[in-house]
Protein backbone atom coordinates (compact mmCIF):
# COMPACT_ATOMS: atom_id res chain seq x y z
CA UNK A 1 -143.78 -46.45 -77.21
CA UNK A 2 -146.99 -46.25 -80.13
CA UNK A 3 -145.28 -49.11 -82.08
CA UNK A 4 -145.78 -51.45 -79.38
CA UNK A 5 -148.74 -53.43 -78.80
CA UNK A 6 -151.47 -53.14 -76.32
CA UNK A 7 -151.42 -56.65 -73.83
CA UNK A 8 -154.93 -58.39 -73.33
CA UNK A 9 -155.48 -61.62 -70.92
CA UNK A 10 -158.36 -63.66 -69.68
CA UNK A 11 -158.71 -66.83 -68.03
CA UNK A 12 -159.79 -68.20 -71.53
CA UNK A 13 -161.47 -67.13 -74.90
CA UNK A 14 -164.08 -64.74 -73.78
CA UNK A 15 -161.56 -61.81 -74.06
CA UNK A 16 -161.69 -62.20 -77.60
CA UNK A 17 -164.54 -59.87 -77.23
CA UNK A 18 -162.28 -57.43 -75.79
CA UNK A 19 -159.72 -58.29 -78.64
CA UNK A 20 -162.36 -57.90 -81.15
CA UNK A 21 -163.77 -54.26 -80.15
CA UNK A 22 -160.20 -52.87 -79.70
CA UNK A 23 -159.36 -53.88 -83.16
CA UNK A 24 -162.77 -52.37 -84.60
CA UNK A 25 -161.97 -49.31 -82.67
CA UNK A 26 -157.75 -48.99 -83.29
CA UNK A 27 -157.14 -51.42 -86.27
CA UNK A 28 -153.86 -50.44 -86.69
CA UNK A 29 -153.37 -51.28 -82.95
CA UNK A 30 -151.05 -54.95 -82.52
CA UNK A 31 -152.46 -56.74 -79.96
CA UNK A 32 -150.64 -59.41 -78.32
CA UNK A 33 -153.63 -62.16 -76.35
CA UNK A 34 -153.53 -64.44 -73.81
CA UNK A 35 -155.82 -66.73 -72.53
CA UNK A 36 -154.82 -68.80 -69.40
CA UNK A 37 -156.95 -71.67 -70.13
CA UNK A 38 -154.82 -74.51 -68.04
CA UNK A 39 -156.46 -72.68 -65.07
CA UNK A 40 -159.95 -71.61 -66.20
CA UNK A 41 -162.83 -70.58 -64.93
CA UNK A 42 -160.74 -67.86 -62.53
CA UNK A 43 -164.65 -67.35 -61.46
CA UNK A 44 -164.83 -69.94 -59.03
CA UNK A 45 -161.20 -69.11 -57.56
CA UNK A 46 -160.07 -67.26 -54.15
CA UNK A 47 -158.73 -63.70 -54.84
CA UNK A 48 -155.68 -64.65 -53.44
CA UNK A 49 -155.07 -67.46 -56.52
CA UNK A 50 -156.88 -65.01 -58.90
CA UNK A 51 -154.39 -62.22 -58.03
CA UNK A 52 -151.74 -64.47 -58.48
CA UNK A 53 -152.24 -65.77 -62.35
CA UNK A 54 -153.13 -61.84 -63.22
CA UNK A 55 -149.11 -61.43 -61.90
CA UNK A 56 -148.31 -64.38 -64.00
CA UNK A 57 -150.35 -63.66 -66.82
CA UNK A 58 -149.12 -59.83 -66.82
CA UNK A 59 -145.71 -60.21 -66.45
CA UNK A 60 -145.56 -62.77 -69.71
CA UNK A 61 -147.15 -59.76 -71.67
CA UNK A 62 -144.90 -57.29 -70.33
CA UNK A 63 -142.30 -60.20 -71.31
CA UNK A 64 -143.69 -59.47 -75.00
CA UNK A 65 -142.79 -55.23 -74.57
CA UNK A 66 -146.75 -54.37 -74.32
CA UNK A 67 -147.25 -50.99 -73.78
CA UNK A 68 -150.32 -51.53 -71.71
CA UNK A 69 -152.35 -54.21 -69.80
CA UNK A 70 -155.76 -54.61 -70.87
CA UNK A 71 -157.62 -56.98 -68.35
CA UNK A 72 -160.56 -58.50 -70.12
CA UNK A 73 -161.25 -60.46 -66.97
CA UNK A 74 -163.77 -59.78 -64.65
CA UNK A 75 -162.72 -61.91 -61.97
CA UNK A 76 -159.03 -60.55 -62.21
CA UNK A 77 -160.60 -57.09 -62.27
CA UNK A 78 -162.36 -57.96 -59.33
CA UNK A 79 -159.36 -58.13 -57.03
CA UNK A 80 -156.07 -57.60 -58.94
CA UNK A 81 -156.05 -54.27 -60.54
CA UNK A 82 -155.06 -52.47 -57.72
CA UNK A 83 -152.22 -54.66 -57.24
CA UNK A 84 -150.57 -54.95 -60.73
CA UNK A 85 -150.99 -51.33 -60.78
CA UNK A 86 -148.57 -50.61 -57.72
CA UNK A 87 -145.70 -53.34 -59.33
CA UNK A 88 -146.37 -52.68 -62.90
CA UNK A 89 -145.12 -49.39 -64.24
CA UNK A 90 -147.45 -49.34 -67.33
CA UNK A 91 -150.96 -48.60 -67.64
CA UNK A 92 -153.26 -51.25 -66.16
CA UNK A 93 -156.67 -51.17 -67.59
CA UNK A 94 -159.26 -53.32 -65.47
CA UNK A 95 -162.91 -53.81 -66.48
CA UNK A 96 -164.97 -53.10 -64.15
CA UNK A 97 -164.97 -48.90 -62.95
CA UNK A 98 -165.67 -48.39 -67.15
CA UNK A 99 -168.83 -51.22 -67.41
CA UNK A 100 -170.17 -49.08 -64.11
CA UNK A 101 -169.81 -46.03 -65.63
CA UNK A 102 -171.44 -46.97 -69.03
CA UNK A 103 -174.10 -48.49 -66.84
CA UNK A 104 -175.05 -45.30 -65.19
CA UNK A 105 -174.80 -43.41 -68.44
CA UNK A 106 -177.83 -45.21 -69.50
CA UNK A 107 -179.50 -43.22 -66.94
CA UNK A 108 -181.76 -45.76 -65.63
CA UNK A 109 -181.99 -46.71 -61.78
CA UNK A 110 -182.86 -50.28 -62.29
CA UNK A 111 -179.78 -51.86 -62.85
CA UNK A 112 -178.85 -56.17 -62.84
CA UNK A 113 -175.16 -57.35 -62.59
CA UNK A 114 -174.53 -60.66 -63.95
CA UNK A 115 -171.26 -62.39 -63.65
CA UNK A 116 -168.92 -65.54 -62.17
CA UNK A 117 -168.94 -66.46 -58.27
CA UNK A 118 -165.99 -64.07 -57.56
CA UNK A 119 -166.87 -61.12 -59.52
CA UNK A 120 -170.34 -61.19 -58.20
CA UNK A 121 -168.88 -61.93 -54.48
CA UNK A 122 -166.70 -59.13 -54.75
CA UNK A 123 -169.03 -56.46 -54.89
CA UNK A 124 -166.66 -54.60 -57.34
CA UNK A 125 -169.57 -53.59 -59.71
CA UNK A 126 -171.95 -52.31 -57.00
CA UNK A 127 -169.40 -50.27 -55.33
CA UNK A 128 -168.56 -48.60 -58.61
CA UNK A 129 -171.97 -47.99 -59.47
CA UNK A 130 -172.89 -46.62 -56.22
CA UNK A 131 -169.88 -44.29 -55.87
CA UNK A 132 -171.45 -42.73 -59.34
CA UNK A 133 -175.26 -43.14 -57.97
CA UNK A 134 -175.90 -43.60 -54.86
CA UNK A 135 -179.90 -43.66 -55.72
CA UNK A 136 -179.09 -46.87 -58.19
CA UNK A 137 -180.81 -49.89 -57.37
CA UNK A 138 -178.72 -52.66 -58.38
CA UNK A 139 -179.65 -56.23 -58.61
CA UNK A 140 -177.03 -59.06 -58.80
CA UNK A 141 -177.08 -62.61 -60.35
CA UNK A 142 -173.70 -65.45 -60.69
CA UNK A 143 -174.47 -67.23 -63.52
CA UNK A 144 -170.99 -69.85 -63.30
CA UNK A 145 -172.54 -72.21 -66.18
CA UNK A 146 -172.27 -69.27 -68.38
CA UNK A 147 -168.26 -69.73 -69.45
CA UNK A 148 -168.44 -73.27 -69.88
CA UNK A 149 -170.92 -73.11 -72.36
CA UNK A 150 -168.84 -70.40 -74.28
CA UNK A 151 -165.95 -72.03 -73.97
CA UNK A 152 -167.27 -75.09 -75.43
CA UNK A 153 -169.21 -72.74 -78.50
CA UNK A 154 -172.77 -73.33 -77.61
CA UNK A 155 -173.62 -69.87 -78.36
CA UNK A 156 -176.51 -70.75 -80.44
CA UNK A 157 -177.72 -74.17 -78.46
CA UNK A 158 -181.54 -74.97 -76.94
CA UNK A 159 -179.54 -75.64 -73.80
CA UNK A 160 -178.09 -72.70 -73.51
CA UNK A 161 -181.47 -70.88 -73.80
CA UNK A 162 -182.50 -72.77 -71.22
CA UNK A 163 -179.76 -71.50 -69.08
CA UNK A 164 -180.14 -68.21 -69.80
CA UNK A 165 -184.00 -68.14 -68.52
CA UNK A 166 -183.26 -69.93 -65.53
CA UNK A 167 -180.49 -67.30 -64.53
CA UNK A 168 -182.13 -64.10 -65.70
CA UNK A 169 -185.74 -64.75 -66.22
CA UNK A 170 -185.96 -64.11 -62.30
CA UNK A 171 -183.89 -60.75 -62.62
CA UNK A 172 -186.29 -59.67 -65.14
CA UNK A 173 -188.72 -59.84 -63.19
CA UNK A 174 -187.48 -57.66 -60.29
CA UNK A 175 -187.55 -54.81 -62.92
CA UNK A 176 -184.45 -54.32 -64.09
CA UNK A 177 -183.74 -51.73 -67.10
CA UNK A 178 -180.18 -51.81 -67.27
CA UNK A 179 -177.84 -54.87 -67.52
CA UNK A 180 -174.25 -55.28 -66.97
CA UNK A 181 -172.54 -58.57 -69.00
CA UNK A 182 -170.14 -58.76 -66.20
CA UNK A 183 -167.56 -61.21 -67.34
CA UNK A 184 -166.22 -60.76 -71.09
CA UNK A 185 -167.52 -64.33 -72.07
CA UNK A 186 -171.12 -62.74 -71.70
CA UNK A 187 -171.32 -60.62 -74.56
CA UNK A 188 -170.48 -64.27 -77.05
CA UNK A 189 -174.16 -64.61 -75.69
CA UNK A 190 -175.63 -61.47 -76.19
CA UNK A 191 -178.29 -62.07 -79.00
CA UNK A 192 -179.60 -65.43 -76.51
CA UNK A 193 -179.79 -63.31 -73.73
CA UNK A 194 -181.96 -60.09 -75.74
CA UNK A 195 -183.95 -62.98 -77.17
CA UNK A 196 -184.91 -64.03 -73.24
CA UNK A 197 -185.21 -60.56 -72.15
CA UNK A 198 -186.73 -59.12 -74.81
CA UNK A 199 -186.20 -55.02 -75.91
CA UNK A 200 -186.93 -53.35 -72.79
CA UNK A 201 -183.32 -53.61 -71.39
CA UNK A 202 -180.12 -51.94 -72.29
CA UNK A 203 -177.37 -54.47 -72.50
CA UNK A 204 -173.69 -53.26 -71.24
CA UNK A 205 -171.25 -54.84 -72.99
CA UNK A 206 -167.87 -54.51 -71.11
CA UNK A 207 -166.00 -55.58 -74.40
CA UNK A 208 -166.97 -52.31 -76.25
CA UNK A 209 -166.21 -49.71 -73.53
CA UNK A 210 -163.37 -51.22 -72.97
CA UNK A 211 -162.29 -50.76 -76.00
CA UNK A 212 -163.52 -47.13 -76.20
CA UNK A 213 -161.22 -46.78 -72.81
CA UNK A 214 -158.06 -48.33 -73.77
CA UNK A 215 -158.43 -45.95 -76.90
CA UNK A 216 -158.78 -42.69 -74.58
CA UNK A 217 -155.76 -43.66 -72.72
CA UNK A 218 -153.33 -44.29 -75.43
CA UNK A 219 -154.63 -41.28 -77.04
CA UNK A 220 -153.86 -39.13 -73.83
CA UNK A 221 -150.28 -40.31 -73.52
CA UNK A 222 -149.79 -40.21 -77.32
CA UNK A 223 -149.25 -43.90 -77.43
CA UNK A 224 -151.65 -44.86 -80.51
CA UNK A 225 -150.71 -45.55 -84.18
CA UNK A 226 -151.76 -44.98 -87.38
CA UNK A 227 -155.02 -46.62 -88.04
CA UNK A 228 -154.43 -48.11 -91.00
CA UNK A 229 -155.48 -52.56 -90.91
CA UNK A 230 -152.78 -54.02 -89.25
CA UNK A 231 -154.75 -57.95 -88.15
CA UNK A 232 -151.80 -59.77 -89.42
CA UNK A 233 -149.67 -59.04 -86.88
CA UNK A 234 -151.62 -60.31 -83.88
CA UNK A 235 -150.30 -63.07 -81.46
CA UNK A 236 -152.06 -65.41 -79.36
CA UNK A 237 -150.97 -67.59 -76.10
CA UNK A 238 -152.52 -70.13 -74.21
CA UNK A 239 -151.68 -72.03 -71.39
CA UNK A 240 -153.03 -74.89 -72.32
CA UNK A 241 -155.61 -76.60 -75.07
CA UNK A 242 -154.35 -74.04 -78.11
CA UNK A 243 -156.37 -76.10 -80.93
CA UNK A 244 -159.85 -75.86 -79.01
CA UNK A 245 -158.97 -71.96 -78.32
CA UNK A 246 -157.94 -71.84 -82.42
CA UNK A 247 -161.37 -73.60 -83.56
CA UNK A 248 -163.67 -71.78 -80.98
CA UNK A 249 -162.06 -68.55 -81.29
CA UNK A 250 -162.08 -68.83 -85.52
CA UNK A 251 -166.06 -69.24 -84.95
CA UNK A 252 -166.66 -66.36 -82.90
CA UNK A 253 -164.18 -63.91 -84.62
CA UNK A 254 -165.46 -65.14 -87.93
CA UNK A 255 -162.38 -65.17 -89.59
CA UNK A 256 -158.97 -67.61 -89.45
CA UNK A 257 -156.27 -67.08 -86.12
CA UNK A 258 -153.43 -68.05 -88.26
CA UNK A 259 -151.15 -69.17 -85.09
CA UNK A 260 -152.18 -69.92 -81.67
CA UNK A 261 -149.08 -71.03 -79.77
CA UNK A 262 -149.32 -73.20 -76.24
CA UNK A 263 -146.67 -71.58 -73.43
CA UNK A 264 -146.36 -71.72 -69.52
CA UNK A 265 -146.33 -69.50 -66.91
């Protein structure tokens, strides 16, 4: 089971953040990625169509002989873990209980949520924070224009700024100390959003613990490999637009995706 490779999806390219920490933490890991981006954003879908392209999207990896489903989706997170854990019979790894858990860690009561329409709907984070505090006092924000600006690599634009002060400025305010980057586009703007919110506030970036999570689970069922540098090996899927995916995902990774190949669900 250790020489096969761990499964990652997301609604588009913002779970190359996900892809990105789990190769700085297991580099000899494969990781086989992909990003449904003939139906993104999944943040401004019903659960009931969200749970239904995590099946899709899940059962093409398991297609691939993945020996565990990472979902670097918040929205899919949101309301389809539970599910693909009941008809999957490998580990399904969903994003949100670790980003809670790291968020209470800080040890700060103050605590903003930002993410999409559903994830913030949902409720998922505050639940999951509250079951581990029940004195946190948690302050929630959607911020939908946030994945279309990824997705289109403004990460370093005046509009973007803009964006980001017109979303969080107002969460600032309210006091917050702690703040979740609820949807694994977020962290692609992580140095825009310190730059609006300045040092004061701890920034939880769901990429990195999950990375950190995945790692404690293949190490409990003796799954992982060798660490030795194994990037070569690495496949990525899209549903649709694979050239945009290659040249976006080539910036942000800051190195070459040698193959990004176009399939359907």
């Amino acid at each position: 089971m250790n020489s096969r490779a761990i499964g990652v999806f997301d609604s588009g390219i913002g779970g190359l953040t996900v892809y990105k920490a789990i190769k700085k933490k297991m580099p000899g890991e494969k990781v086989i990625y992909l990003g449904d981006t003939a139906h993104l954003p999944y943040g401004t879908k019903s659960p009931e169509t969200i749970t239904k392209f995590s099946e899709e999207n899940s059962k093409f990896l398991i297609g691939k002989g993945v020996k565990i489903v990472v979902i670097a989706c918040n929205s899919s997170s949101s309301y389809a873990v539970s599910h693909l854990q009941k008809i999957l019979d490998i580990p399904v790894l969903g994003v949100i209980d670790p980003g809670a858990e790291a968020a209470v860690e800080n040890g700060e009561k103050e605590i903003g949520v930002i993410g999409t329409s559903a994830t913030i709907s949902s409720g998922a984070y505050e639940k999951s924070i509250m079951e581990k505090d029940p004195d946190a006092k948690i302050t929630s924000q959607d911020c939908p224009l946030f994945v279309p600006l990824v997705e289109e690599g403004w990460i370093d634009h005046k509009i973007t700024d803009l964006v980001i002060q017109e979303y969080l400025l107002p969460l600032k305010k309210q006091g917050i100390k702690t703040l979740v980057l609820g949807c694994t586009h977020y962290p692609v703007l992580k140095d825009a959003i310190s730059r609006v919110l300045g040092s004061g506030i701890t920034l939880i970036d769901s990429a990195e613990v999950m990375a950190e999570r995945t790692n404690s689970i293949l190490k409990k069922l003796g799954w992982l490999k060798a660490q030795e540098s194994s990037n070569g090996e690495d496949e990525f899927y899209v549903t649709d637009f694979p050239e945009r995916f290659k040249k976006v995902g080539e910036i942000f990774l800051k190195r070459k995706i040698d193959k990004v190949e176009m399939i359907s669900l």
